[in-house]
PDB file of N, CA and C in Angstrom:
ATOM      1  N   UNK A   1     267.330  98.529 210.895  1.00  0.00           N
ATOM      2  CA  UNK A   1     266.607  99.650 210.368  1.00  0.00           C
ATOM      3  C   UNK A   1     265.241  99.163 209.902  1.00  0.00           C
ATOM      4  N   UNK A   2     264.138  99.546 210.235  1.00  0.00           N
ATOM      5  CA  UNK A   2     263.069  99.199 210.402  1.00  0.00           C
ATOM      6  C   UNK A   2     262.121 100.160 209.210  1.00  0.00           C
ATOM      7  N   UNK A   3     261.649  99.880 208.489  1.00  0.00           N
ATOM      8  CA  UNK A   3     260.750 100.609 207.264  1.00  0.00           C
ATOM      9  C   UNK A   3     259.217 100.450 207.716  1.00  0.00           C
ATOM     10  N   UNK A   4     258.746 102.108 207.917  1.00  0.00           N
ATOM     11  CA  UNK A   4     257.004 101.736 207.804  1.00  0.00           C
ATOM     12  C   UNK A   4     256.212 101.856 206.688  1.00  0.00           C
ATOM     13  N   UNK A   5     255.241 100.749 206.857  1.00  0.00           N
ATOM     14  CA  UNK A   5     254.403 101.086 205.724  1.00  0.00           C
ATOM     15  C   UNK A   5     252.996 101.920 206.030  1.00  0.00           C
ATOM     16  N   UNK A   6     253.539 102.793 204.812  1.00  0.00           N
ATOM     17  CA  UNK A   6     252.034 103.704 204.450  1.00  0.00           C
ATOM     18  C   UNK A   6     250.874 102.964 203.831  1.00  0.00           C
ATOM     19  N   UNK A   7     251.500 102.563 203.312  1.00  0.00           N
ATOM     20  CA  UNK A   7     250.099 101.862 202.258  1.00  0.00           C
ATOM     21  C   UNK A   7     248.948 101.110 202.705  1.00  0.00           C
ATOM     22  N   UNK A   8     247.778 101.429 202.423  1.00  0.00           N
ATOM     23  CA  UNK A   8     246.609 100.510 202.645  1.00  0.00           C
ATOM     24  C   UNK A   8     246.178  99.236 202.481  1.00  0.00           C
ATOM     25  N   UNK A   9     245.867  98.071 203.174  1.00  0.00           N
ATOM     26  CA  UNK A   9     246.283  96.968 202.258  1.00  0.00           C
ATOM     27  C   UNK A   9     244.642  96.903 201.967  1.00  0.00           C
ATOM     28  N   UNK A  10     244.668  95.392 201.026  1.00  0.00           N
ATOM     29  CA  UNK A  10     242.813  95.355 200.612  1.00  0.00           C
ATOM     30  C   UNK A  10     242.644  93.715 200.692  1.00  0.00           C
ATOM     31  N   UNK A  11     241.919  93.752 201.418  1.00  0.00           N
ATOM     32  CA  UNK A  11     241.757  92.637 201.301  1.00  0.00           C
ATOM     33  C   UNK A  11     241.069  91.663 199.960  1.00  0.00           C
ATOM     34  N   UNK A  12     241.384  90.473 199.876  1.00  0.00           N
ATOM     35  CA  UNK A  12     241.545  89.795 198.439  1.00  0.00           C
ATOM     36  C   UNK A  12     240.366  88.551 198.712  1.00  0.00           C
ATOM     37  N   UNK A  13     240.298  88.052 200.167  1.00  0.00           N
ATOM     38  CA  UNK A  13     240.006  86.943 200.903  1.00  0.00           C
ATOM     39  C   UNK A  13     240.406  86.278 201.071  1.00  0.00           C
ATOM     40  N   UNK A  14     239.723  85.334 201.965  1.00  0.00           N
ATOM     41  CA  UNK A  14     240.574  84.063 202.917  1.00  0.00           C
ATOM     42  C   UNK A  14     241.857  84.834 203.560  1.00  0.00           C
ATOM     43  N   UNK A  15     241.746  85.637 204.315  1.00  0.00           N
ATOM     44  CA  UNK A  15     242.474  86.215 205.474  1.00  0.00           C
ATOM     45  C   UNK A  15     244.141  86.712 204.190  1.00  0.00           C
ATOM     46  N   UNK A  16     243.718  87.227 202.879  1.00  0.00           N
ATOM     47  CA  UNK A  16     244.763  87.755 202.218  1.00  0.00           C
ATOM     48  C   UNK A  16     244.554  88.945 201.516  1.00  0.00           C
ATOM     49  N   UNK A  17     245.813  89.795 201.871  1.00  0.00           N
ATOM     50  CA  UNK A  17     245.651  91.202 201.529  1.00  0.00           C
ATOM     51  C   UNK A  17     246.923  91.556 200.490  1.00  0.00           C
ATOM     52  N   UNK A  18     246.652  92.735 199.687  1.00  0.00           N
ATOM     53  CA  UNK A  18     247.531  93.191 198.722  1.00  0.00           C
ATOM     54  C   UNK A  18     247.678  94.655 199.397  1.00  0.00           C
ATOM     55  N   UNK A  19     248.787  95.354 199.149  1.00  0.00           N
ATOM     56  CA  UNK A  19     248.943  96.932 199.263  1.00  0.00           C
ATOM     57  C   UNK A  19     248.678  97.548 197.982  1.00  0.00           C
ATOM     58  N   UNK A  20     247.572  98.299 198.456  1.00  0.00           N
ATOM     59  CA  UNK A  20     246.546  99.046 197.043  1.00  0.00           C
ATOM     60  C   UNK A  20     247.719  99.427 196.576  1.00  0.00           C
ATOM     61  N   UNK A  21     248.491  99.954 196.755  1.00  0.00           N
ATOM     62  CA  UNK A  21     249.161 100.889 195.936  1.00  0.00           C
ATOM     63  C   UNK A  21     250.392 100.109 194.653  1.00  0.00           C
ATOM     64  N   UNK A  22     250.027  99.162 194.592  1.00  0.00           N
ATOM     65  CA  UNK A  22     251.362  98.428 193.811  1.00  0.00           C
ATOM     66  C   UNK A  22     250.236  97.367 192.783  1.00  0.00           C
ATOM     67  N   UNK A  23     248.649  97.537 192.665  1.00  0.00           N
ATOM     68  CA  UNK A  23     247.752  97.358 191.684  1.00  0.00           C
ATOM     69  C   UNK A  23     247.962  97.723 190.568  1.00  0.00           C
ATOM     70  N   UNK A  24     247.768  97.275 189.408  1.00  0.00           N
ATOM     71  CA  UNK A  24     247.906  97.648 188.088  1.00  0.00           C
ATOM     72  C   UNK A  24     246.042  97.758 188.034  1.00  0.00           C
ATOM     73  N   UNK A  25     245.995  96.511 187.875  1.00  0.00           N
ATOM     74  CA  UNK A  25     244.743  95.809 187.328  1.00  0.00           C
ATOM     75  C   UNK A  25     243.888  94.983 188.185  1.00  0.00           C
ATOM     76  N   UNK A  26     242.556  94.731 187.923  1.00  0.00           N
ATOM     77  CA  UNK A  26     242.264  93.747 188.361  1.00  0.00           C
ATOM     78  C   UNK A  26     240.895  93.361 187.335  1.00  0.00           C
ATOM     79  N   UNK A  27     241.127  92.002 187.259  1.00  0.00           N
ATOM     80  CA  UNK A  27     240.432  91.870 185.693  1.00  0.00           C
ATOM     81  C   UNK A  27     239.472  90.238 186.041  1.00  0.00           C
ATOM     82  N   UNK A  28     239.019  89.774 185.281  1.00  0.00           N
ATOM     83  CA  UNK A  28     238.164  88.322 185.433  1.00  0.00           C
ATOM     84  C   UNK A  28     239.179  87.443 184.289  1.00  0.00           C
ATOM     85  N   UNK A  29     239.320  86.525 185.127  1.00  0.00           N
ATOM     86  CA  UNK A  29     240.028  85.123 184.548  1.00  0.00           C
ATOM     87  C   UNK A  29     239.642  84.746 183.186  1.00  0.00           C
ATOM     88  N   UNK A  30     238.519  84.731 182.453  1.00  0.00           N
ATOM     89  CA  UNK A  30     237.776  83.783 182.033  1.00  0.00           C
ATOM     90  C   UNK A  30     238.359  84.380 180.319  1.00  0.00           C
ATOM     91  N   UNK A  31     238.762  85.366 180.354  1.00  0.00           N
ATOM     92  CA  UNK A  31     239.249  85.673 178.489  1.00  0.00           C
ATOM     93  C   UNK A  31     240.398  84.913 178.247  1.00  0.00           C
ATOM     94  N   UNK A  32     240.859  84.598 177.005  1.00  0.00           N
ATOM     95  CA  UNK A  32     242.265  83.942 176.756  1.00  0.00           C
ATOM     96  C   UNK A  32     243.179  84.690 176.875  1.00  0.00           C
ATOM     97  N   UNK A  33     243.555  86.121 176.933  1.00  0.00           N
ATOM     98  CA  UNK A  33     244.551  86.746 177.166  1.00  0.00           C
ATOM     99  C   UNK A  33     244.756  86.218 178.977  1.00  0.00           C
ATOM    100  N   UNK A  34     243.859  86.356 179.270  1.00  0.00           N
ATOM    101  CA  UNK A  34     243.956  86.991 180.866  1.00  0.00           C
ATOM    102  C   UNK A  34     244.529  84.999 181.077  1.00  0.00           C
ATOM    103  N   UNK A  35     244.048  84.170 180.540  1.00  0.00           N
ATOM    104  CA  UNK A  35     244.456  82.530 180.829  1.00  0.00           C
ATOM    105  C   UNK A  35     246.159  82.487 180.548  1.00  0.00           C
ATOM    106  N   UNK A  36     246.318  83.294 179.174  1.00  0.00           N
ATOM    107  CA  UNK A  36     247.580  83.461 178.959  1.00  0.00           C
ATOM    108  C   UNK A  36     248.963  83.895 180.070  1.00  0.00           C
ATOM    109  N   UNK A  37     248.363  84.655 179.943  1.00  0.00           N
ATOM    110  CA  UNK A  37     248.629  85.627 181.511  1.00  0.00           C
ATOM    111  C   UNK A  37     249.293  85.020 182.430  1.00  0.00           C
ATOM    112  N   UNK A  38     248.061  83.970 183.276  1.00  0.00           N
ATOM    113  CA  UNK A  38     247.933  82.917 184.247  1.00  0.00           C
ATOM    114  C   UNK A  38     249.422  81.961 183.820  1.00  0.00           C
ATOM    115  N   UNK A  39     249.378  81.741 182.867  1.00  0.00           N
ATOM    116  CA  UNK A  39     250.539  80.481 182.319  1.00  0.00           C
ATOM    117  C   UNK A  39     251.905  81.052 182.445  1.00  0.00           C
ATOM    118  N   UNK A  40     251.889  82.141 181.732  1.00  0.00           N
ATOM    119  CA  UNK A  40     252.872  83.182 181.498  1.00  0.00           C
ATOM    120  C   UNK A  40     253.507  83.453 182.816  1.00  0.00           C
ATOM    121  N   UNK A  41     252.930  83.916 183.704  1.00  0.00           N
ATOM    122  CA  UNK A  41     253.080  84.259 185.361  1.00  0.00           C
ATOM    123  C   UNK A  41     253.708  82.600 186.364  1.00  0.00           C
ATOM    124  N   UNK A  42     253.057  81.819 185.821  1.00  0.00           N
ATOM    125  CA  UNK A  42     253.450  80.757 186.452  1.00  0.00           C
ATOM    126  C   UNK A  42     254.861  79.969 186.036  1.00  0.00           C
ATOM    127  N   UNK A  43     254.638  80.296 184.611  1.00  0.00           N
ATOM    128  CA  UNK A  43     256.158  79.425 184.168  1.00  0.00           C
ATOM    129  C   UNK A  43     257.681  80.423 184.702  1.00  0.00           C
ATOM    130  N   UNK A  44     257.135  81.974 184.928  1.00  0.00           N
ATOM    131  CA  UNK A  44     258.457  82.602 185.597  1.00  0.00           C
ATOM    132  C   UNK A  44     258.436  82.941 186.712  1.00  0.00           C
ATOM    133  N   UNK A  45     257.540  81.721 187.868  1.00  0.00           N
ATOM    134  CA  UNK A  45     257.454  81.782 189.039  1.00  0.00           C
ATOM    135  C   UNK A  45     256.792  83.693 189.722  1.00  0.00           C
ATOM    136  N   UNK A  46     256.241  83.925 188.526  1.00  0.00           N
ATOM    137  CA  UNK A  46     255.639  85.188 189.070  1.00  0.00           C
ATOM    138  C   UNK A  46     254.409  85.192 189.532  1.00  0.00           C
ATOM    139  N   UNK A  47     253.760  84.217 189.553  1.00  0.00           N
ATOM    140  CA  UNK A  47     251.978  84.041 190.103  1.00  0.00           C
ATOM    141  C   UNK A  47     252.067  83.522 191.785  1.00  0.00           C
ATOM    142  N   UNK A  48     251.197  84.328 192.098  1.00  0.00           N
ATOM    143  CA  UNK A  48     250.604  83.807 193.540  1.00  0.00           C
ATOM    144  C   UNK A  48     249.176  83.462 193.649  1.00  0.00           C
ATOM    145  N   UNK A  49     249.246  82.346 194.049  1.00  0.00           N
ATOM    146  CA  UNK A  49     247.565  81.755 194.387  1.00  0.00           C
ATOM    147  C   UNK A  49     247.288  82.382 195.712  1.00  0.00           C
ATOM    148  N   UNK A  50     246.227  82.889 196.021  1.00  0.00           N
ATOM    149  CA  UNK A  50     245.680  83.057 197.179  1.00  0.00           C
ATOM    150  C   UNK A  50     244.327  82.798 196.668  1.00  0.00           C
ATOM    151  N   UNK A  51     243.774  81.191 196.170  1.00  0.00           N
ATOM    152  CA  UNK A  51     242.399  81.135 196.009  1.00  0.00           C
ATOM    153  C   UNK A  51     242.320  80.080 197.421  1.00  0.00           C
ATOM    154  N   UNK A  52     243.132  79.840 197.931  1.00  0.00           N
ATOM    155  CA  UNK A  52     242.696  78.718 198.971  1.00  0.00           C
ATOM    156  C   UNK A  52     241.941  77.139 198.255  1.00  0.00           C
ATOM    157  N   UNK A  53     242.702  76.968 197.222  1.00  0.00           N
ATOM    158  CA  UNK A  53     242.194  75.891 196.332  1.00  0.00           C
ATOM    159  C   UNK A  53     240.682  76.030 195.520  1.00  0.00           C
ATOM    160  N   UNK A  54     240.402  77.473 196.063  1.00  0.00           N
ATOM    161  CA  UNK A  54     238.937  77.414 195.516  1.00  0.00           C
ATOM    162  C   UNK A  54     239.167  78.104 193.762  1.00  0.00           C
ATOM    163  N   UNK A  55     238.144  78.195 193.131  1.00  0.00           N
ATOM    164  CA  UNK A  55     237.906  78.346 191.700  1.00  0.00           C
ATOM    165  C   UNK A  55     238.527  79.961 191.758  1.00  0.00           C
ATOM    166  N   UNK A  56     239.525  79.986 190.751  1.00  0.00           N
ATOM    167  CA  UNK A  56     240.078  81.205 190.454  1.00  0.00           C
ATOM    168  C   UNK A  56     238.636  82.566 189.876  1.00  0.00           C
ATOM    169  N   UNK A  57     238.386  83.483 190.090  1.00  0.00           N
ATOM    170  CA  UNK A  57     237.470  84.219 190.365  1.00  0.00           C
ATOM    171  C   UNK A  57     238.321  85.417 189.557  1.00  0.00           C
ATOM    172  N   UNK A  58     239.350  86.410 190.670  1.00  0.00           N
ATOM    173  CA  UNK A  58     239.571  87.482 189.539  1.00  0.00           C
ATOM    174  C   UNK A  58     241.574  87.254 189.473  1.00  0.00           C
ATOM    175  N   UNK A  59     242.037  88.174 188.520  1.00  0.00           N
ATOM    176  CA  UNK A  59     243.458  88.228 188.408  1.00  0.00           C
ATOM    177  C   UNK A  59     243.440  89.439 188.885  1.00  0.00           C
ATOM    178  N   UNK A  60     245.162  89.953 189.787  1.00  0.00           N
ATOM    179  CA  UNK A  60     245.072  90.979 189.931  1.00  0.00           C
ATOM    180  C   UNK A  60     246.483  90.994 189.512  1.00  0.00           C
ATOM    181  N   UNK A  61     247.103  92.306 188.630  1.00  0.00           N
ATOM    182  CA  UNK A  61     247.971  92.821 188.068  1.00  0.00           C
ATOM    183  C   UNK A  61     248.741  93.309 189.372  1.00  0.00           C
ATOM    184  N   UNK A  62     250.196  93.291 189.505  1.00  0.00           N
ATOM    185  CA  UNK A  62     250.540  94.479 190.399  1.00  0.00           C
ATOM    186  C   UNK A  62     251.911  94.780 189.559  1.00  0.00           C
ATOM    187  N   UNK A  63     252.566  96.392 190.022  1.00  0.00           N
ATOM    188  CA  UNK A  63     253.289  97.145 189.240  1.00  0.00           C
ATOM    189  C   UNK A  63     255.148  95.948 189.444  1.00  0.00           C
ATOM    190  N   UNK A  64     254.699  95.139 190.169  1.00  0.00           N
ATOM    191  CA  UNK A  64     256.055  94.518 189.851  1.00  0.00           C
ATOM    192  C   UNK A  64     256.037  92.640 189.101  1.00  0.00           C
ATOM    193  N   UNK A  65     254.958  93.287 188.416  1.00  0.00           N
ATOM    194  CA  UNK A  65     254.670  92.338 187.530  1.00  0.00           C
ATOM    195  C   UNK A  65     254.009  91.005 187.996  1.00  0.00           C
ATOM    196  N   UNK A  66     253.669  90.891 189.585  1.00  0.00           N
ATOM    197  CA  UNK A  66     253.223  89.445 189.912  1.00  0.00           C
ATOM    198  C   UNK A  66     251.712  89.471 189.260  1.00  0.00           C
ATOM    199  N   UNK A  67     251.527  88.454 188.941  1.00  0.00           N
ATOM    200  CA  UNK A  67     249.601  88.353 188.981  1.00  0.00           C
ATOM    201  C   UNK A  67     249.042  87.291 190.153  1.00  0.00           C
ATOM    202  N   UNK A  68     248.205  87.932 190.701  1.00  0.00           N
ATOM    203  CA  UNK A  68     247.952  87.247 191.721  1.00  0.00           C
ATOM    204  C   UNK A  68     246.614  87.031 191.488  1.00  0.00           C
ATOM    205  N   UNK A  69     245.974  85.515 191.881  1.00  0.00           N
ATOM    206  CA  UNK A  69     244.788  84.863 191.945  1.00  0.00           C
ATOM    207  C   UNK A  69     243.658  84.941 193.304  1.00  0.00           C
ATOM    208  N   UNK A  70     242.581  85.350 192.884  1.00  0.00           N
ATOM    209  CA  UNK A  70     241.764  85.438 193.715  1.00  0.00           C
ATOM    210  C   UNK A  70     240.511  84.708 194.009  1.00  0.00           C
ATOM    211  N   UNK A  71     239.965  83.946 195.004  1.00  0.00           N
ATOM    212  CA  UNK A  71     238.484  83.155 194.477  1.00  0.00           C
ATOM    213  C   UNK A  71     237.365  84.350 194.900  1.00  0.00           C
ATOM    214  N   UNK A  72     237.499  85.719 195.107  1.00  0.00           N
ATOM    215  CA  UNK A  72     236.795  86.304 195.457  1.00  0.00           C
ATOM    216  C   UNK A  72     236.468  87.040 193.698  1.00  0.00           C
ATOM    217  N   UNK A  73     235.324  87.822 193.753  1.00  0.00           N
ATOM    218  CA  UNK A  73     234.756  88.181 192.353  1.00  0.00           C
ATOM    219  C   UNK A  73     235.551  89.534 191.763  1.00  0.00           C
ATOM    220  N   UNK A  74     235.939  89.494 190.357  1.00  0.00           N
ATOM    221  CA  UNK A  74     236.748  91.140 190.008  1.00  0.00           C
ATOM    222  C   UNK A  74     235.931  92.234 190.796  1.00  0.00           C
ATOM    223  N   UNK A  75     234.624  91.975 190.556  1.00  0.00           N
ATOM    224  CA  UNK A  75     234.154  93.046 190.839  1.00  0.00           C
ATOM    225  C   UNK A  75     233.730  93.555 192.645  1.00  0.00           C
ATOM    226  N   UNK A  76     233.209  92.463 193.340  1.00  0.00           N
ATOM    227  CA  UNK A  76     233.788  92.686 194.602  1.00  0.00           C
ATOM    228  C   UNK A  76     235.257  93.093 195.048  1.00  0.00           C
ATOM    229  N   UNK A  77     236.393  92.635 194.315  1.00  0.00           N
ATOM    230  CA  UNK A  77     237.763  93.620 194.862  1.00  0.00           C
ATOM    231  C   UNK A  77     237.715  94.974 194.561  1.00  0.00           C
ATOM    232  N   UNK A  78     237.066  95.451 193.350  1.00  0.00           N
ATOM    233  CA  UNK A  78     237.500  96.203 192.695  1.00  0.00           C
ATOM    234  C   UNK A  78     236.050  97.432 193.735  1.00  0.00           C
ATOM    235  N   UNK A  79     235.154  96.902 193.981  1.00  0.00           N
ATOM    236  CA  UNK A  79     234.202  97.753 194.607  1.00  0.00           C
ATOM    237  C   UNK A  79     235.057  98.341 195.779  1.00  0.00           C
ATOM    238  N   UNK A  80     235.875  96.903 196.716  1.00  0.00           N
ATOM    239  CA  UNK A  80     236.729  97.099 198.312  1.00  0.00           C
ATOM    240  C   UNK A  80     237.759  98.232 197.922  1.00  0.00           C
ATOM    241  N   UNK A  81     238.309  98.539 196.664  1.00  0.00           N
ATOM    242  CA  UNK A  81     239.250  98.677 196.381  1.00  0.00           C
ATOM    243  C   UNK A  81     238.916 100.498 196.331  1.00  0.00           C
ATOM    244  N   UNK A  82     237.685 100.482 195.600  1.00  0.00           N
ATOM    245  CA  UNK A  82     237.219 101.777 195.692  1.00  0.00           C
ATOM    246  C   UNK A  82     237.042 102.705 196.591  1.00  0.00           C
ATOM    247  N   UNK A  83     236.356 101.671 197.254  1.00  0.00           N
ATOM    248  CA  UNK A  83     235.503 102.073 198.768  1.00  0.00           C
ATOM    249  C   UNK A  83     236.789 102.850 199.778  1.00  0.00           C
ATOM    250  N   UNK A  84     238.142 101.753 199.835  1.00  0.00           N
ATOM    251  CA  UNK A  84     239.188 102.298 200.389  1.00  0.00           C
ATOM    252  C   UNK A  84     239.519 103.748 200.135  1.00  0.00           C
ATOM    253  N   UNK A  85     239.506 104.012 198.844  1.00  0.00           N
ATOM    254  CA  UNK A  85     240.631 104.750 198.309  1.00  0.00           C
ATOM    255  C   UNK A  85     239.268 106.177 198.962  1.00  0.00           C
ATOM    256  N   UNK A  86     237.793 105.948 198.620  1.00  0.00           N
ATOM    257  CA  UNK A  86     236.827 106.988 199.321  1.00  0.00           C
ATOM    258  C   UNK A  86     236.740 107.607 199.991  1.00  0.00           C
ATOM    259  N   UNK A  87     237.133 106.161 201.215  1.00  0.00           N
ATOM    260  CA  UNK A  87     237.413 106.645 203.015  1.00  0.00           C
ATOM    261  C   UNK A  87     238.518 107.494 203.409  1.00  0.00           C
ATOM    262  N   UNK A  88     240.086 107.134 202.553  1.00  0.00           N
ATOM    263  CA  UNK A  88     241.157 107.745 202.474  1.00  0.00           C
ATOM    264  C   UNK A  88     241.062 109.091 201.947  1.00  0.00           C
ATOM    265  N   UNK A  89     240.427 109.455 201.125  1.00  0.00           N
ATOM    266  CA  UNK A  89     240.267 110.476 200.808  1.00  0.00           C
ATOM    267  C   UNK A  89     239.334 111.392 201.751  1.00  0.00           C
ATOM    268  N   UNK A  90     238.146 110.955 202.375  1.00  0.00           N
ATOM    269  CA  UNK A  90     237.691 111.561 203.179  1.00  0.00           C
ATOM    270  C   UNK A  90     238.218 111.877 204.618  1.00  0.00           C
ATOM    271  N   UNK A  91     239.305 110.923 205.110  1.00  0.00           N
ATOM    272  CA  UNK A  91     240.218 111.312 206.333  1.00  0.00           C
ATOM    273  C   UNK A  91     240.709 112.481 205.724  1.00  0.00           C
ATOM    274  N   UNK A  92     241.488 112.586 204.531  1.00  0.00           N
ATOM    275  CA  UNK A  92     242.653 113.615 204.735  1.00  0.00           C
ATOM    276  C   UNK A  92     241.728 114.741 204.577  1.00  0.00           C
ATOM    277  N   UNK A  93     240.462 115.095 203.824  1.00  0.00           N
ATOM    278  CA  UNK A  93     240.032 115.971 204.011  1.00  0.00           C
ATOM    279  C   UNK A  93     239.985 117.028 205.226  1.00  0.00           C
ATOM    280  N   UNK A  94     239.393 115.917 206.554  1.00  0.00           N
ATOM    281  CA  UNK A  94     239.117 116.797 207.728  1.00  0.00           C
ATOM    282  C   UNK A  94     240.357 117.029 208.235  1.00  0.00           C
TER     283      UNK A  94
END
């Protein structure tokens, strides 16, 4: 039995994508909560790196609690992230 997906994915970089729809957040590394976070996520095997070894850039929240690492900027995902949800909205229009 085979399941399709609806969901849009977004790209994060370095050839890695999330499905918009399971986003909480997406925030910049650099506060102590958000470092907390990082530690917190890692000690219960809930963090995913997708920086490709490069300098962690933004965190992204998703609704099943992973936080996932990005070397791309909060605010570049969060622009892609927009932009998606724009275009989607303008298909279903017509």
């Amino acid at each position: 039995m085979s399941k399709t997906i609806d969901s849009r994915l977004l790209n994060i970089g370095f050839g890695n994508s999330v499905v918009m729809d399971r986003i909480i957040a997406i925030v910049n590394p650099s506060s102590a909560p958000m470092k907390r976070l990082k530690e917190e996520a890692k000690g219960s095997k809930m963090l995913i790196d997708a920086t490709q070894g490069r300098r962690t850039r933004s965190i992204i929240v998703t609704d099943s609690n992973h936080i996932i690492l990005s070397a791309v900027q909060a605010e570049t995902i969060a622009q892609r992230f927009t932009s998606d949800i724009y275009k989607e909205e303008e298909v279903k229009e017509k």
